[in-house]
PDB file of N, CA and C in Angstrom:
ATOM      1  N   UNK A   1     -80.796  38.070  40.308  1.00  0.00           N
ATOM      2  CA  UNK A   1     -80.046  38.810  39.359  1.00  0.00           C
ATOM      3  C   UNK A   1     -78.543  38.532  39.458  1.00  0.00           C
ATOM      4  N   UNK A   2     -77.803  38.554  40.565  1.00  0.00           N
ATOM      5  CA  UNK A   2     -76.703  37.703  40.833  1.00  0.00           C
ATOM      6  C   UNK A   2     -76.133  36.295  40.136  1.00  0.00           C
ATOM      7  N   UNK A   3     -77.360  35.569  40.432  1.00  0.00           N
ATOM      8  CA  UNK A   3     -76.548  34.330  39.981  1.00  0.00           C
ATOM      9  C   UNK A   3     -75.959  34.090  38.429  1.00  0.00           C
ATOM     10  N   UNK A   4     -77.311  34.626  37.932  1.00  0.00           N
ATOM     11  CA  UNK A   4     -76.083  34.549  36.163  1.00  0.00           C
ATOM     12  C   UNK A   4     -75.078  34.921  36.375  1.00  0.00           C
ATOM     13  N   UNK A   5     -74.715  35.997  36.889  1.00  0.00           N
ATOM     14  CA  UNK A   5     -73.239  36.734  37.145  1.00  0.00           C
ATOM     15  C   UNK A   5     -72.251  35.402  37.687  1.00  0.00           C
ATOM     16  N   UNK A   6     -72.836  35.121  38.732  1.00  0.00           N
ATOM     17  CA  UNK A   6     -72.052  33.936  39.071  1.00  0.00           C
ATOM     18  C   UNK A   6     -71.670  32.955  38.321  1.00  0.00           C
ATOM     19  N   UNK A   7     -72.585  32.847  37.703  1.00  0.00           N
ATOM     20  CA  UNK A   7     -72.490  31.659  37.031  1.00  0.00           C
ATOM     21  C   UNK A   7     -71.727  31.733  35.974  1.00  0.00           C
ATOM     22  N   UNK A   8     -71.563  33.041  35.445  1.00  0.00           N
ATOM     23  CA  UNK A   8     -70.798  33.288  34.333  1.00  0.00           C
ATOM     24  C   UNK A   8     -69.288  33.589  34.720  1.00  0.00           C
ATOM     25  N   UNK A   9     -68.971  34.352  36.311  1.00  0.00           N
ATOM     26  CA  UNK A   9     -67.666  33.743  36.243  1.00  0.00           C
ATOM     27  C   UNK A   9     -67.079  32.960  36.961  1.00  0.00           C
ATOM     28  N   UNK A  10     -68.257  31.887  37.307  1.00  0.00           N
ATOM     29  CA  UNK A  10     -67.442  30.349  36.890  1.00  0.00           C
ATOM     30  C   UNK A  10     -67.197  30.001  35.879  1.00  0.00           C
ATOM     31  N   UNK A  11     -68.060  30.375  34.889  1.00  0.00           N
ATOM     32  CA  UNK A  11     -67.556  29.475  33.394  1.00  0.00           C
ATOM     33  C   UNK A  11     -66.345  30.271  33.173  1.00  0.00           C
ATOM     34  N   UNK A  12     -65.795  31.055  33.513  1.00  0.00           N
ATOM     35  CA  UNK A  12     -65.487  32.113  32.840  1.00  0.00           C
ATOM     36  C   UNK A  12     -64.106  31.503  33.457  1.00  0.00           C
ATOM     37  N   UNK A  13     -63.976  31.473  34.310  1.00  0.00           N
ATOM     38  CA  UNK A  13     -62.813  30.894  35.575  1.00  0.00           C
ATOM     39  C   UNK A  13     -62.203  29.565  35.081  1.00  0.00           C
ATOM     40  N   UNK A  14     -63.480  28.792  34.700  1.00  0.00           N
ATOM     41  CA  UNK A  14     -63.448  27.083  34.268  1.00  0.00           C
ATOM     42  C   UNK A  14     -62.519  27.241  32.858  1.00  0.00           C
ATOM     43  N   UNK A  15     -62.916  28.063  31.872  1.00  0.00           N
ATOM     44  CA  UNK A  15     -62.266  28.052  30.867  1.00  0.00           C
ATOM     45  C   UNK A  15     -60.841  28.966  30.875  1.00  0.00           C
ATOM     46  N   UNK A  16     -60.533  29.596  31.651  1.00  0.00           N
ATOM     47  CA  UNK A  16     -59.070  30.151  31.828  1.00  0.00           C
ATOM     48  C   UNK A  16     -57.771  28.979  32.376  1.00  0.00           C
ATOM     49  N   UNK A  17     -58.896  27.990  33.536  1.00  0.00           N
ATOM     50  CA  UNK A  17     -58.167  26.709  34.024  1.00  0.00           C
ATOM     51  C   UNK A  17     -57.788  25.733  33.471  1.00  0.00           C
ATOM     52  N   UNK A  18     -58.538  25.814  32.217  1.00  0.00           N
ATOM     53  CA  UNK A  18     -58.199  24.792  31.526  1.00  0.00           C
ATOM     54  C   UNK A  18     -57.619  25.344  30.125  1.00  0.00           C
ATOM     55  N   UNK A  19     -57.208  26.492  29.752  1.00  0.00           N
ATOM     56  CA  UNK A  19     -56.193  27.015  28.700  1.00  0.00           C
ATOM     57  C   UNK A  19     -55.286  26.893  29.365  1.00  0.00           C
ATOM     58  N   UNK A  20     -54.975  27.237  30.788  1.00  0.00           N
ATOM     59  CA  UNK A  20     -53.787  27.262  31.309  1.00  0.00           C
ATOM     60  C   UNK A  20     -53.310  25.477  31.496  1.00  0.00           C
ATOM     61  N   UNK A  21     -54.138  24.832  32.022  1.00  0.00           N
ATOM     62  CA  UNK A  21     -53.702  23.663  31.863  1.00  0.00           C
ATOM     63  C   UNK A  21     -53.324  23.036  30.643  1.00  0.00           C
ATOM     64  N   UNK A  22     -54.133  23.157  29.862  1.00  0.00           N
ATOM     65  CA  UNK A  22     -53.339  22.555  28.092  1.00  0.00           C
ATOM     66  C   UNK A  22     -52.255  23.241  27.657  1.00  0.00           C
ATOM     67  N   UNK A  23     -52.072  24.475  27.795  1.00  0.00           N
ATOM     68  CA  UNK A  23     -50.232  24.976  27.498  1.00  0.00           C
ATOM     69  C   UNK A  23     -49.541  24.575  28.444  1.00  0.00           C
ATOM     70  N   UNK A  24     -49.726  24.066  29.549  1.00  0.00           N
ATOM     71  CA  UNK A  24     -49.010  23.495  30.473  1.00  0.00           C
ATOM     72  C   UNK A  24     -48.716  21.764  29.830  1.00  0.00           C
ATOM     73  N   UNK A  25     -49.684  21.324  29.601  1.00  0.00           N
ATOM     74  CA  UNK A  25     -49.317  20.239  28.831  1.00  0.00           C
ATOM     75  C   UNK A  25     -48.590  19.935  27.855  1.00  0.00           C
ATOM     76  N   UNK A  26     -48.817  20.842  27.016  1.00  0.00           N
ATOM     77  CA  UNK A  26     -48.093  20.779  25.999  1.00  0.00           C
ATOM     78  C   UNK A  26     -46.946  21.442  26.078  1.00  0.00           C
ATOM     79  N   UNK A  27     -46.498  22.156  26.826  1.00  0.00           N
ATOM     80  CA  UNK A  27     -44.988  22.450  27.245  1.00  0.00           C
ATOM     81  C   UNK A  27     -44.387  21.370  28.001  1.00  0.00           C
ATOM     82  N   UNK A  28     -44.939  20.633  28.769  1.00  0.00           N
ATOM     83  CA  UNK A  28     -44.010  19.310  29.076  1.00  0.00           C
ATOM     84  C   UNK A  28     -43.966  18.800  27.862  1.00  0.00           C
ATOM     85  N   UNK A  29     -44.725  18.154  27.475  1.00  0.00           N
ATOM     86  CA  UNK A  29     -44.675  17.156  26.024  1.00  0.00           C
ATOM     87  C   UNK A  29     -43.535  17.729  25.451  1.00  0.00           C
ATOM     88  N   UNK A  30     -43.377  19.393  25.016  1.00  0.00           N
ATOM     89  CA  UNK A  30     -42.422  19.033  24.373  1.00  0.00           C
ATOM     90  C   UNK A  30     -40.845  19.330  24.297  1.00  0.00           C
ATOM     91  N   UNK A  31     -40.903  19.340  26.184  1.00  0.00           N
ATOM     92  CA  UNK A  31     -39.504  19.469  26.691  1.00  0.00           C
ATOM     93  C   UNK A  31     -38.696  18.098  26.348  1.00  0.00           C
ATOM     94  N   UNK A  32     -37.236  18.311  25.969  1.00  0.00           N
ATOM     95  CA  UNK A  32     -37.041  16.732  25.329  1.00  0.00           C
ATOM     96  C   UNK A  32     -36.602  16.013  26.559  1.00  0.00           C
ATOM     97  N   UNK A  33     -36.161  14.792  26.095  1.00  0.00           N
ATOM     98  CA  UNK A  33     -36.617  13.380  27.375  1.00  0.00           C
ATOM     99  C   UNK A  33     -35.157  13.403  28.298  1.00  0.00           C
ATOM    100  N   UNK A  34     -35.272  13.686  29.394  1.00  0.00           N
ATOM    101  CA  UNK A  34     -33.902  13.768  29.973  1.00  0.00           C
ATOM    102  C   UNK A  34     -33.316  12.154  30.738  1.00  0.00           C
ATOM    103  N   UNK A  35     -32.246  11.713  30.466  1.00  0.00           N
ATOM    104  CA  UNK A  35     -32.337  10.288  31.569  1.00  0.00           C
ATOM    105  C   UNK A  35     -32.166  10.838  33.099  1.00  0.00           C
ATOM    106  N   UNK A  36     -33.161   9.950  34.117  1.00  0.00           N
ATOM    107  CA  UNK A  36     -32.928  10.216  35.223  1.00  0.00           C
ATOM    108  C   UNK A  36     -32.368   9.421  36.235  1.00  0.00           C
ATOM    109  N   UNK A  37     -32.103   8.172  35.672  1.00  0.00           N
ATOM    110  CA  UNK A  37     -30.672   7.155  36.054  1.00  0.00           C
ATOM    111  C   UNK A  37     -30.117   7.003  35.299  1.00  0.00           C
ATOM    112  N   UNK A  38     -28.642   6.683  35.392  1.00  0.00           N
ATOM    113  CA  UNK A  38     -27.743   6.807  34.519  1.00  0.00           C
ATOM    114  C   UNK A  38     -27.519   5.060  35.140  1.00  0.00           C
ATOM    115  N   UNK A  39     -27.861   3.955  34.119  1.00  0.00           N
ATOM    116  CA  UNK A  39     -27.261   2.597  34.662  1.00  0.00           C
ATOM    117  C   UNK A  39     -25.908   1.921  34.593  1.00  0.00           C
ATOM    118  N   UNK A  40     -25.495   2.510  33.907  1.00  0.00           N
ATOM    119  CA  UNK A  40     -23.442   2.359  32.914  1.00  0.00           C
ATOM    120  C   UNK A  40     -23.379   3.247  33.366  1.00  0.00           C
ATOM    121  N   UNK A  41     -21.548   3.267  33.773  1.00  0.00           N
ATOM    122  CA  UNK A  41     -20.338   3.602  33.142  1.00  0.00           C
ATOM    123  C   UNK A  41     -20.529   4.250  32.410  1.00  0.00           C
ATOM    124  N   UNK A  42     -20.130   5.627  32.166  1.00  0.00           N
ATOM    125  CA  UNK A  42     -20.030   6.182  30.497  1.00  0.00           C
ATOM    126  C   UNK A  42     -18.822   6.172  29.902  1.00  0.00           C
ATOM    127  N   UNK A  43     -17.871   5.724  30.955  1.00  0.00           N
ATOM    128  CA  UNK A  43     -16.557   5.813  30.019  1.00  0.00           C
ATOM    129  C   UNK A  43     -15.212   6.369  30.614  1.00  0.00           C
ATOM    130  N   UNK A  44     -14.293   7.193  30.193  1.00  0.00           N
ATOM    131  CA  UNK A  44     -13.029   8.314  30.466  1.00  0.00           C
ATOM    132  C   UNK A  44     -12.335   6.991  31.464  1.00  0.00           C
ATOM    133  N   UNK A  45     -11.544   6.313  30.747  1.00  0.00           N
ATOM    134  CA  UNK A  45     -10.960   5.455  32.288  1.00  0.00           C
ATOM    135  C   UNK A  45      -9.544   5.960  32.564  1.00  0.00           C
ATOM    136  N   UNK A  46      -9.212   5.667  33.869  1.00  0.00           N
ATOM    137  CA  UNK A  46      -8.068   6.274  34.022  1.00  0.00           C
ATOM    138  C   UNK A  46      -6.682   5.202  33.597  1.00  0.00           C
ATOM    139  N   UNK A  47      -5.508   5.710  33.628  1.00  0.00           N
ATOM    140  CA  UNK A  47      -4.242   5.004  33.151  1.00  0.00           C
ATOM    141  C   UNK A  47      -4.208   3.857  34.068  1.00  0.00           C
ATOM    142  N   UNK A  48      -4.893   3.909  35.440  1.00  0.00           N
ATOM    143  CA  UNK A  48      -4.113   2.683  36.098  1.00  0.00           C
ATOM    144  C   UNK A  48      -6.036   2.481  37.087  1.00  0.00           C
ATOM    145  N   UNK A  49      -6.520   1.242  36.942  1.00  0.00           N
ATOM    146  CA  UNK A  49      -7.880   1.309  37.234  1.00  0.00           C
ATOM    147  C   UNK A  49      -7.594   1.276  39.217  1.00  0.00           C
ATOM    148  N   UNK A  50      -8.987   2.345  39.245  1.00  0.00           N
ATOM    149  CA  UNK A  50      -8.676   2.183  41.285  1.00  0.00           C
ATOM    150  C   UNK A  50     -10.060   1.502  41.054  1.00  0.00           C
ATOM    151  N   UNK A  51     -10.253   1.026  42.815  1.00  0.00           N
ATOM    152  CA  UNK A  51     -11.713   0.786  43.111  1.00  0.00           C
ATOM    153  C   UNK A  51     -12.577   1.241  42.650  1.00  0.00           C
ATOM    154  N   UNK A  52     -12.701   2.867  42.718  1.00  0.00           N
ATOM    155  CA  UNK A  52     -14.284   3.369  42.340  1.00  0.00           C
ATOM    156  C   UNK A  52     -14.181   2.822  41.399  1.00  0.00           C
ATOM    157  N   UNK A  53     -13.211   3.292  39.790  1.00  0.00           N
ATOM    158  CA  UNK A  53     -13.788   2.924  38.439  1.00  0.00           C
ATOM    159  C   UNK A  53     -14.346   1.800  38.183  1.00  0.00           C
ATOM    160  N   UNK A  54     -13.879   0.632  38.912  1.00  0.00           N
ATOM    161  CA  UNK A  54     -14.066  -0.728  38.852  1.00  0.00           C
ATOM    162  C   UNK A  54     -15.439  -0.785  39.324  1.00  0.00           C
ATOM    163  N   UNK A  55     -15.711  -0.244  40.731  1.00  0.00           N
ATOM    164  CA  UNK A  55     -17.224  -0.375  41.135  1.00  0.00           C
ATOM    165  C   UNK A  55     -18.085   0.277  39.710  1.00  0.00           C
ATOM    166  N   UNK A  56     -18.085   1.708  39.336  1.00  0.00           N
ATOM    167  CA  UNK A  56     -18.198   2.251  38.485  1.00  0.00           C
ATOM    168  C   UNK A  56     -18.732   1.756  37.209  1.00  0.00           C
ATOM    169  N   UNK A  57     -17.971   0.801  36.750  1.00  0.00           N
ATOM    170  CA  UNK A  57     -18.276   0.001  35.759  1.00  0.00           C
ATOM    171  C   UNK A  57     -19.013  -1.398  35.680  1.00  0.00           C
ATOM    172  N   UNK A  58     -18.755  -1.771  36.881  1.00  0.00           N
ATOM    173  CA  UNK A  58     -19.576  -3.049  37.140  1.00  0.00           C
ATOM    174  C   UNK A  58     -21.204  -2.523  37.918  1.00  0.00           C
ATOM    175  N   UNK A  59     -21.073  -1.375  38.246  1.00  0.00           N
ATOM    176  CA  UNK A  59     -22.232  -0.716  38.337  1.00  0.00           C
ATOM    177  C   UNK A  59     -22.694  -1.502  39.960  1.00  0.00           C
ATOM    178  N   UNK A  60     -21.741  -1.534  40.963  1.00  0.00           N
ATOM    179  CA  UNK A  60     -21.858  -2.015  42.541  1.00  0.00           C
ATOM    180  C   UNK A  60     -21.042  -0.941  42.880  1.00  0.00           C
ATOM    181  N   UNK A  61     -21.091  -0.628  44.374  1.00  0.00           N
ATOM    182  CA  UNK A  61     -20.635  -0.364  45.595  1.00  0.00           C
ATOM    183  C   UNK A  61     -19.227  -0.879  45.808  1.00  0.00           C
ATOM    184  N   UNK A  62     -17.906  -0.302  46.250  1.00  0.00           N
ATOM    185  CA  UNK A  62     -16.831  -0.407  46.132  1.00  0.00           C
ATOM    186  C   UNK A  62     -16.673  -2.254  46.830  1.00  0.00           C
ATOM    187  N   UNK A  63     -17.564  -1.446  48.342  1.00  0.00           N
ATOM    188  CA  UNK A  63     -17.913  -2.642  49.339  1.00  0.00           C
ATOM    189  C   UNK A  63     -18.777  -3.780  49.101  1.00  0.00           C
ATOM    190  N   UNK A  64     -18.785  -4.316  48.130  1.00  0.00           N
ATOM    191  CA  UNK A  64     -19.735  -5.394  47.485  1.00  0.00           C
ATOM    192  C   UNK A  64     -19.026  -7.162  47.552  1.00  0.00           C
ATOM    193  N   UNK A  65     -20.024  -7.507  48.099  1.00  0.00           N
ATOM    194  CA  UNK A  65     -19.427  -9.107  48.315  1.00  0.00           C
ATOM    195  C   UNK A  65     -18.843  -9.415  46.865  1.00  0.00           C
ATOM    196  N   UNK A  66     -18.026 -10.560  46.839  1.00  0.00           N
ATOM    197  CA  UNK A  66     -17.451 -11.460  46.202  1.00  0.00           C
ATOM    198  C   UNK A  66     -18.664 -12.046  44.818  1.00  0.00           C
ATOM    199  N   UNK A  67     -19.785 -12.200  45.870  1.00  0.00           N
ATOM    200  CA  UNK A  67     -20.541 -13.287  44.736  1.00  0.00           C
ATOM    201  C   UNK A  67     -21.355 -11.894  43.707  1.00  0.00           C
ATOM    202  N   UNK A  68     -21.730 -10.805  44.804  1.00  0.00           N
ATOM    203  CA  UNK A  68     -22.684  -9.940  44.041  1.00  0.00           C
ATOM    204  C   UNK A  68     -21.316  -9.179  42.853  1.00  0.00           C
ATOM    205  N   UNK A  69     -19.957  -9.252  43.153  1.00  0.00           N
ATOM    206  CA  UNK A  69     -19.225  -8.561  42.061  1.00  0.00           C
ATOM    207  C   UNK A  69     -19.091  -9.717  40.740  1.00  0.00           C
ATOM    208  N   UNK A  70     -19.344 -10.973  41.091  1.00  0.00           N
ATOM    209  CA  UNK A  70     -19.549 -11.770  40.143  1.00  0.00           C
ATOM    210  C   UNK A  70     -20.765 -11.821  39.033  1.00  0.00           C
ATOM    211  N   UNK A  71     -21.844 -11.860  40.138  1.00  0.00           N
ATOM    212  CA  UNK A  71     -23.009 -11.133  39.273  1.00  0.00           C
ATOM    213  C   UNK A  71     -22.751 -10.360  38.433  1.00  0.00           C
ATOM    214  N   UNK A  72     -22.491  -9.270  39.009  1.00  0.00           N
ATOM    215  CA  UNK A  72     -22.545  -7.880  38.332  1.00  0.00           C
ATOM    216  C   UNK A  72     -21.777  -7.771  36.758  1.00  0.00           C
ATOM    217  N   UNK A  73     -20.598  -8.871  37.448  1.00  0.00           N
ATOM    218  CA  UNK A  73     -19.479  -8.981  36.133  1.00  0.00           C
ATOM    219  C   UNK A  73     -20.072  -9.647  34.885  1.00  0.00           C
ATOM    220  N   UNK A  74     -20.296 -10.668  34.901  1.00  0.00           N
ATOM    221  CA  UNK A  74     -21.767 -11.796  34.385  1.00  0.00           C
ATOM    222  C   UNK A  74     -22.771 -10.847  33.234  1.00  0.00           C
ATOM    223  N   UNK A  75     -23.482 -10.065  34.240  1.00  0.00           N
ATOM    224  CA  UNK A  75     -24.540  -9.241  33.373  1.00  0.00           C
ATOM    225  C   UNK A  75     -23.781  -8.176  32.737  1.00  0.00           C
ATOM    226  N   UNK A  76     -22.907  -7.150  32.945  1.00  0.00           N
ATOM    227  CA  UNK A  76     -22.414  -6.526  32.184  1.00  0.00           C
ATOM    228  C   UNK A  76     -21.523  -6.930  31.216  1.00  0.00           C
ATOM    229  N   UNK A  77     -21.050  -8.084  31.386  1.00  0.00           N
ATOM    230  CA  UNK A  77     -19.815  -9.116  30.257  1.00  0.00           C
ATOM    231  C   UNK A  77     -21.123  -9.415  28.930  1.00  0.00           C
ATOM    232  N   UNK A  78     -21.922  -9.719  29.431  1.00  0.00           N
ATOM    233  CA  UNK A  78     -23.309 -10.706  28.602  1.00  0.00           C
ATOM    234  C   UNK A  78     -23.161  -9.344  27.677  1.00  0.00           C
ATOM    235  N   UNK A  79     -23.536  -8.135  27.796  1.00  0.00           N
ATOM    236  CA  UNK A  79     -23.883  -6.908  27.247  1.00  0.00           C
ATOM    237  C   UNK A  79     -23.001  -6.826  26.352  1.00  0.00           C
ATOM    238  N   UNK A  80     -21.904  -6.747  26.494  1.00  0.00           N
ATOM    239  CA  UNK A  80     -20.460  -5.890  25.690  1.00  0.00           C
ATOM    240  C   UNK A  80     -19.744  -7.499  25.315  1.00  0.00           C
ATOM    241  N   UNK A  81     -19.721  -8.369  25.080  1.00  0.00           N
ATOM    242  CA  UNK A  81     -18.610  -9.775  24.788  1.00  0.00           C
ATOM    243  C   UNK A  81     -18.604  -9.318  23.243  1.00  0.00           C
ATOM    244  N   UNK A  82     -17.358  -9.306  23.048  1.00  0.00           N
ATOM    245  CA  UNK A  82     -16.797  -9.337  22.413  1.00  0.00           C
ATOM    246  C   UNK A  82     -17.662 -10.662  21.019  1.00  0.00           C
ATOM    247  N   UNK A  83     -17.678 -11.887  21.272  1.00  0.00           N
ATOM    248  CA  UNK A  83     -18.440 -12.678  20.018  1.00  0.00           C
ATOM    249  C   UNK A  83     -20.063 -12.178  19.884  1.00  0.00           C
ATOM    250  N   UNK A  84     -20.565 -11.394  20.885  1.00  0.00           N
ATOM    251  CA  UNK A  84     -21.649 -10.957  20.369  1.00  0.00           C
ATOM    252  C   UNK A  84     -21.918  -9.271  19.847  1.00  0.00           C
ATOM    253  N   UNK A  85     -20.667  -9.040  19.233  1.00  0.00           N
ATOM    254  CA  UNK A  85     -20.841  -7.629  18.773  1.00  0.00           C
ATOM    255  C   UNK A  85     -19.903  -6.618  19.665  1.00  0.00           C
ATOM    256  N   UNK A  86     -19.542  -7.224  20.950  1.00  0.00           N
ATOM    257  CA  UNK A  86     -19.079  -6.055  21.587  1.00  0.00           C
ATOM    258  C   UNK A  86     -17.342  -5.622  21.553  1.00  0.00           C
ATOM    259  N   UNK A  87     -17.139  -4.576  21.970  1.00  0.00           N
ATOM    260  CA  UNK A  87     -15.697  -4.422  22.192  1.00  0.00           C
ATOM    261  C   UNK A  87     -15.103  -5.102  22.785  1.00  0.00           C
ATOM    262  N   UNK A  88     -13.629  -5.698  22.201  1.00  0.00           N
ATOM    263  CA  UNK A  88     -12.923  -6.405  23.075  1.00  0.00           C
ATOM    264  C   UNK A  88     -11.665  -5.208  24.594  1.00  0.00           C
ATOM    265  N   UNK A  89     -12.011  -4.394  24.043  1.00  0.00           N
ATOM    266  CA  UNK A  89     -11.344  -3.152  24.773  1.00  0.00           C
ATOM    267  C   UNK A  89     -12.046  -3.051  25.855  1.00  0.00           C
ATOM    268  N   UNK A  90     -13.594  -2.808  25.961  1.00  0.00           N
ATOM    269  CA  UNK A  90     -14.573  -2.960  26.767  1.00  0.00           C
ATOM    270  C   UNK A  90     -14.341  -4.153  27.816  1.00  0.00           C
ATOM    271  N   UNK A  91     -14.636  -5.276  26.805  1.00  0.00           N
ATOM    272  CA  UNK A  91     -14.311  -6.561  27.257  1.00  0.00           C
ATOM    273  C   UNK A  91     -13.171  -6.523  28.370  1.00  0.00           C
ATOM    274  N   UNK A  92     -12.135  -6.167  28.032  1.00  0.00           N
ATOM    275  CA  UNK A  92     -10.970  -6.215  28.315  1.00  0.00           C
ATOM    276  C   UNK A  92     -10.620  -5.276  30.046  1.00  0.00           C
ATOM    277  N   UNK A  93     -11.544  -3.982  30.163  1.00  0.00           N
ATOM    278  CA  UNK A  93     -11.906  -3.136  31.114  1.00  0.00           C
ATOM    279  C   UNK A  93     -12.824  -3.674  32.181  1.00  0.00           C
ATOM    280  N   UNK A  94     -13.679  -4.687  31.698  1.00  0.00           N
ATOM    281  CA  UNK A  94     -14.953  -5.324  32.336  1.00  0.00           C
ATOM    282  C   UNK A  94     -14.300  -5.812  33.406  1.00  0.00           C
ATOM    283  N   UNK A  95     -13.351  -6.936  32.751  1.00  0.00           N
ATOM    284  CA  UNK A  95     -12.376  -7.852  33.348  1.00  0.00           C
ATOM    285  C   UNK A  95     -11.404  -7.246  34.429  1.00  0.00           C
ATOM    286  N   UNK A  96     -10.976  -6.348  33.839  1.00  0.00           N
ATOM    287  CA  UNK A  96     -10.268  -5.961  34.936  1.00  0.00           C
ATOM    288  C   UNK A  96     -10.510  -5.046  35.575  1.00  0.00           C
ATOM    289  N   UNK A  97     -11.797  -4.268  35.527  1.00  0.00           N
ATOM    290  CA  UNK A  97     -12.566  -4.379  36.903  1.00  0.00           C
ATOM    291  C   UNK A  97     -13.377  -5.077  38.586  1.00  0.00           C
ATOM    292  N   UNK A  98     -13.915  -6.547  37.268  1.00  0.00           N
ATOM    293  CA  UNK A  98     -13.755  -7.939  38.262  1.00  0.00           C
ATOM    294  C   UNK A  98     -12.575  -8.019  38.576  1.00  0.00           C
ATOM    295  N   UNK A  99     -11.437  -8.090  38.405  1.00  0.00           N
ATOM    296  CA  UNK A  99     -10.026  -8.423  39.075  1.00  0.00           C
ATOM    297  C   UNK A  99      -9.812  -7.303  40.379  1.00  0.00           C
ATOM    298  N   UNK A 100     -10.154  -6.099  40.259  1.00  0.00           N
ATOM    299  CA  UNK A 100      -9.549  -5.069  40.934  1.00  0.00           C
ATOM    300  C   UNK A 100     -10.522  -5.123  42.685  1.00  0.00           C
ATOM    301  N   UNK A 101     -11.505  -5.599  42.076  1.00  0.00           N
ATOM    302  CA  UNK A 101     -12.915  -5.707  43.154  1.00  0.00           C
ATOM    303  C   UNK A 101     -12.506  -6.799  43.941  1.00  0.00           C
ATOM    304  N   UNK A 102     -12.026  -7.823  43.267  1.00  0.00           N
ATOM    305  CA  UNK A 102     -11.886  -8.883  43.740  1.00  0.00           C
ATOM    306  C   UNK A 102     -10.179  -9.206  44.284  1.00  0.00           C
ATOM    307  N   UNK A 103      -9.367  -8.042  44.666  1.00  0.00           N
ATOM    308  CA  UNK A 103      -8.493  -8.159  44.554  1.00  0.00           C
ATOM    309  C   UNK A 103      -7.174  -8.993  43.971  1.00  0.00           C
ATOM    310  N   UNK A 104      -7.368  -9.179  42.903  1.00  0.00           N
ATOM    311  CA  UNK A 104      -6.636 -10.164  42.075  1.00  0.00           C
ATOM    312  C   UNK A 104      -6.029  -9.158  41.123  1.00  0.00           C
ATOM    313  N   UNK A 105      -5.605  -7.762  41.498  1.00  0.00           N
ATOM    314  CA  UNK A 105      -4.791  -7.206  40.341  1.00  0.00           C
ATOM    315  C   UNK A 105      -3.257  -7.248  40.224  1.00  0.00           C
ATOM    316  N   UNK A 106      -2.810  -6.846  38.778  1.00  0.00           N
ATOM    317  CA  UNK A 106      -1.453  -7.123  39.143  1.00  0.00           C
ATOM    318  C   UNK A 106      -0.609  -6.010  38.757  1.00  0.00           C
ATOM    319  N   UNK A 107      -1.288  -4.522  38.990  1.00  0.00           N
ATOM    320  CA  UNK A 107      -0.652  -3.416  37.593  1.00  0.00           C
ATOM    321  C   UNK A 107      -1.990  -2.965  36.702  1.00  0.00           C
ATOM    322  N   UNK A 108      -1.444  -2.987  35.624  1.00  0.00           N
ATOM    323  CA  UNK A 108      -2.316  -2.124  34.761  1.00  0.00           C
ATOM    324  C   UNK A 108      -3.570  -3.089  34.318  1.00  0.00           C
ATOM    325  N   UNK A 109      -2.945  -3.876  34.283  1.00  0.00           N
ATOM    326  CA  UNK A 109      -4.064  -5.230  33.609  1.00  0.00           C
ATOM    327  C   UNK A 109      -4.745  -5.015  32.548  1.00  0.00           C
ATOM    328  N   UNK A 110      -4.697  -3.979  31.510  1.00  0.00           N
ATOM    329  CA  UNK A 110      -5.312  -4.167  30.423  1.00  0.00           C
ATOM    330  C   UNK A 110      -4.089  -4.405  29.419  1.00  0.00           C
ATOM    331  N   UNK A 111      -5.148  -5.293  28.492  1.00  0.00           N
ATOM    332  CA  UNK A 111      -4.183  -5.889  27.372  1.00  0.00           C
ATOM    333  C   UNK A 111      -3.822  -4.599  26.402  1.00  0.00           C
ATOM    334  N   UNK A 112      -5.009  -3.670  26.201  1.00  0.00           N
ATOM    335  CA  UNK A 112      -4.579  -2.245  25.758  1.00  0.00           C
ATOM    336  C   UNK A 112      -3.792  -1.104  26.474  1.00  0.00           C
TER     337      UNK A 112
END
């Protein structure tokens, strides 16, 4: 005489677990999409560029060899150049971020 009982609240259990699981689903789904790395620079530069911004933008470590700040300069230049659509202002920041990393600055160094 028991076991129907049982048996009924398992089903009974089974189907509460799984309403709760589908509003659970569907409340992620439709939380909106957050980024959880940020790979760029977003921007705000300061009047006179220091290290971080420069690391910052070239997207390395202040302490980054010579060749890997070249890299870095390379793939983010490819992105933003100026003949393929990009800002020359950008352009222009890229650069003299490679300069600042690489200690070759002289001042403000942007042409803007």
């Amino acid at each position: 005489m028991a076991s129907p009982f049982v048996a009924g609240l398992a089903v009974a259990a089974a189907a509460y677990a799984g309403k709760y699981g589908i509003q659970a689903w569907q409340a992620f789904k439709a939380r909106p999409p957050t980024a959880r790395i940020r790979k760029f620079y977003e921007g705000g530069f300061q009047p006179t560029m220091t290290r971080r911004e420069a690391a910052l933008i070239l997207g390395v470590r202040e302490s980054t060899a010579a060749e890997k700040v070249k890299e870095a300069h390379r793939r983010v230049m490819v992105a933003n150049h100026p003949d393929a659509g990009g800002s020359h202002y950008l352009a222009s920041k890229i650069n003299e971020a490679k300069d600042v990393l690489l200690g070759r600055s002289k001042g403000s160094g942007s042409a803007f």
